[in-house]
Protein backbone atom coordinates (compact mmCIF):
# COMPACT_ATOMS: atom_id res chain seq x y z
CA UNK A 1 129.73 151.30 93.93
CA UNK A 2 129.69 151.50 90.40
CA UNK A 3 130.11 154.95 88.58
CA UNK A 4 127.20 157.34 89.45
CA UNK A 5 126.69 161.10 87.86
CA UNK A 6 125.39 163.74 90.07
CA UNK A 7 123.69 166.48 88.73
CA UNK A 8 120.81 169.24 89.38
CA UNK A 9 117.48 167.70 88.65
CA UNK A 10 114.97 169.23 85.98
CA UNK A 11 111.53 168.94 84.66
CA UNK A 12 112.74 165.76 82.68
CA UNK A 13 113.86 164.21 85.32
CA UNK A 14 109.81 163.99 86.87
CA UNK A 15 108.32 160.68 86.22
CA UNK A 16 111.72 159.26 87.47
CA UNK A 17 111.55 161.00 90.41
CA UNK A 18 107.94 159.97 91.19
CA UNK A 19 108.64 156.32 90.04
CA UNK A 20 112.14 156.31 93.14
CA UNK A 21 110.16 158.26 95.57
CA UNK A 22 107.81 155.49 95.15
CA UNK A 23 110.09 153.04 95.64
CA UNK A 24 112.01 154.40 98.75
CA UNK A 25 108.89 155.59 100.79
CA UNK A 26 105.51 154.42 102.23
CA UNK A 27 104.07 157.92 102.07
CA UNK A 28 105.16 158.72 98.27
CA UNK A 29 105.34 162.45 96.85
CA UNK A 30 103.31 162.90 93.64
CA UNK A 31 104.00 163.68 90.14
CA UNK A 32 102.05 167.52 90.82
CA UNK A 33 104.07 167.47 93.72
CA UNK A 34 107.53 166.79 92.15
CA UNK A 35 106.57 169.11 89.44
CA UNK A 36 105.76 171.70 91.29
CA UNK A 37 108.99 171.49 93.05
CA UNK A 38 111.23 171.30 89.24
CA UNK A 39 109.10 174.00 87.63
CA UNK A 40 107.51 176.33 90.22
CA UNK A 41 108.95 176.81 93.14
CA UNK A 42 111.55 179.00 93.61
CA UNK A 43 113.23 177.59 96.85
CA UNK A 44 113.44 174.20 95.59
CA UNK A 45 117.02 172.90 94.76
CA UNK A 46 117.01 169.08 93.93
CA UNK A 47 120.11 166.89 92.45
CA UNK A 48 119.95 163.60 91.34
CA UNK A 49 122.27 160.35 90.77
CA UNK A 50 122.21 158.31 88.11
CA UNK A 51 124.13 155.43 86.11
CA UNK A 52 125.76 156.05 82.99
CA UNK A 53 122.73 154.44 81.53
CA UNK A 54 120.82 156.87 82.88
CA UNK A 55 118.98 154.72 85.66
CA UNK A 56 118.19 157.00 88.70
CA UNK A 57 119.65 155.82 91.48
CA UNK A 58 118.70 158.55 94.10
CA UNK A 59 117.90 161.89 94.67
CA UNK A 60 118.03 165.12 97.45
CA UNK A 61 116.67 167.90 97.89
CA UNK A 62 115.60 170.87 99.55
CA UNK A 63 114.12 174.88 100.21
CA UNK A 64 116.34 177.80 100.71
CA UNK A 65 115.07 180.22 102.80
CA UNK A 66 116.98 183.06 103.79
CA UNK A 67 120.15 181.76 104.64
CA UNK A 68 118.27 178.39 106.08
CA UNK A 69 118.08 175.05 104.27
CA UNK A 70 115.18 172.63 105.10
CA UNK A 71 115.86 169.36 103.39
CA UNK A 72 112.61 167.99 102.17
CA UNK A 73 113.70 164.30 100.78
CA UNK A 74 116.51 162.04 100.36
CA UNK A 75 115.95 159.21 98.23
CA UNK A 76 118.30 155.94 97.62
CA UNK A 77 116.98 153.19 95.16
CA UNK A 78 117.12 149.88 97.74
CA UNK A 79 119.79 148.38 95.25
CA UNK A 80 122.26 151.47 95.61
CA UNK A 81 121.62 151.53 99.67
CA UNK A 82 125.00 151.16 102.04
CA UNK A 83 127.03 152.69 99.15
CA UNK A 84 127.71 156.25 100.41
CA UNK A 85 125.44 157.29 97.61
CA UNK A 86 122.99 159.07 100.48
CA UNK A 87 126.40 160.73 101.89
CA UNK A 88 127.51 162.19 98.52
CA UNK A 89 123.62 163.54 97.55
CA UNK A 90 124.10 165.28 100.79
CA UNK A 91 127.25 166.84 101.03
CA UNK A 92 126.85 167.94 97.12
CA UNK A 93 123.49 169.58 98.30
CA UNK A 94 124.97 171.03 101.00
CA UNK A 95 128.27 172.29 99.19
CA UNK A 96 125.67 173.48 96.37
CA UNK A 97 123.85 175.93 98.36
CA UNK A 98 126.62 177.02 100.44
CA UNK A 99 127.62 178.65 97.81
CA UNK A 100 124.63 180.35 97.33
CA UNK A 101 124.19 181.62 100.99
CA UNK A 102 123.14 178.65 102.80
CA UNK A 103 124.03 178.70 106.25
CA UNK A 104 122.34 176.24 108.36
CA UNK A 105 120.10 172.99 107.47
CA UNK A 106 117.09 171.14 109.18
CA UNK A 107 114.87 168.12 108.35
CA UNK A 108 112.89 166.13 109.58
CA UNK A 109 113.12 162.53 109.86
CA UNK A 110 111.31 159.07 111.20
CA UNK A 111 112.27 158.49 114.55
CA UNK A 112 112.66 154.81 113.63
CA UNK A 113 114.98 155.26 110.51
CA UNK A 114 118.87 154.84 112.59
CA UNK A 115 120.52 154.78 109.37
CA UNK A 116 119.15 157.99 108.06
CA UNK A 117 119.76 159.55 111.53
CA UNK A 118 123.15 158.19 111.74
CA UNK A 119 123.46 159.71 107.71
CA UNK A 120 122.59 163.08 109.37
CA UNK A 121 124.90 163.29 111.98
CA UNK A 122 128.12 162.69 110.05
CA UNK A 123 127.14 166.44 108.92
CA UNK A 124 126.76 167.47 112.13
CA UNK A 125 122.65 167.63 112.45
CA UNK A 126 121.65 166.97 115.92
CA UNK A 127 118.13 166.55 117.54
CA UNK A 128 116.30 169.71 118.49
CA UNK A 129 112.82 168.17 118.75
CA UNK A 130 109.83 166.15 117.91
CA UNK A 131 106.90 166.58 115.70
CA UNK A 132 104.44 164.47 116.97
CA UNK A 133 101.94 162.10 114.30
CA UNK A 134 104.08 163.93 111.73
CA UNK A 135 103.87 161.05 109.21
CA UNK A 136 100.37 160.61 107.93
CA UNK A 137 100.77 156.39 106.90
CA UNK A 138 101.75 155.66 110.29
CA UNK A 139 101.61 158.36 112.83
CA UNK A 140 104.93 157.79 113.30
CA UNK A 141 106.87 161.01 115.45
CA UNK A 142 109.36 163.04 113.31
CA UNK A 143 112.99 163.68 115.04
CA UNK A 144 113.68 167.56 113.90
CA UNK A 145 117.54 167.58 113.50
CA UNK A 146 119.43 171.35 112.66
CA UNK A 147 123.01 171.74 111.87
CA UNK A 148 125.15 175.27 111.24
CA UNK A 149 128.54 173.37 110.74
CA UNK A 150 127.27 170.99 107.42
């Protein structure tokens, strides 16, 4: 993989956000939704990677809450996929808010989706449930997956 910059996501950062997310998902966030997240919401941390050109390549994020991290979206442009980029947006998250307090992590993710699973359990998350009909395009079950050694 080429060269790729990552860095804490802000309000500029938006419409690029919105644009990837719809890229990379089926169920898309929306722009209110990812500006919400960059403006108003306190919990939210978010990085992002991008080229030296400035294309964004992916993006992370998540809520702290008390010493608890829920991950709400990783994002990896299909072109940049099977490059480690969804490793390093992780592990920079992680290492970001350990520093701040951060002491375990959950998420929840498409039982169908192996390599985002398999992503997941190189930091140690492990299956502690299912949310049933979690995802709203298909129905499709959501594996919950918790980890206190990220």
């Amino acid at each position: 993989m080429g060269e790729v910059l990552v860095r804490a996501a802000n309000k500029d950062d938006v419409d690029r956000m919105t644009q990837l997310d719809a890229i990379c998902f089926s169920s898309p966030w929306s722009h209110a939704s990812f500006e919400s997240e960059l403006t108003t919401n306190p919990l939210a941390w978010y990085l992002i990677a991008e080229t030296p050109e400035g294309k964004m390549v992916g993006y992370a994020g998540l809520w702290a809450i008390e010493d608890e991290g829920h991950i709400t979206n990783v994002a990896v442009h299909p072109d940049y996929r099977r490059k480690h980029l969804g490793s390093i947006l992780v592990e920079q998250l992680i290492e970001t808010t350990r520093g701040e307090g951060l002491k375990k992590y959950t998420l929840e993710v498409r039982v169908t989706n192996q390599a985002a699973i398999s992503l997941y359990e190189k930091f140690g998350f492990r299956e502690a449930g299912i949310r049933k009909g979690y995802y709203e395009d298909n129905n499709e079950d959501a594996m919950i997956m918790w980890t206190e050694e990220a």
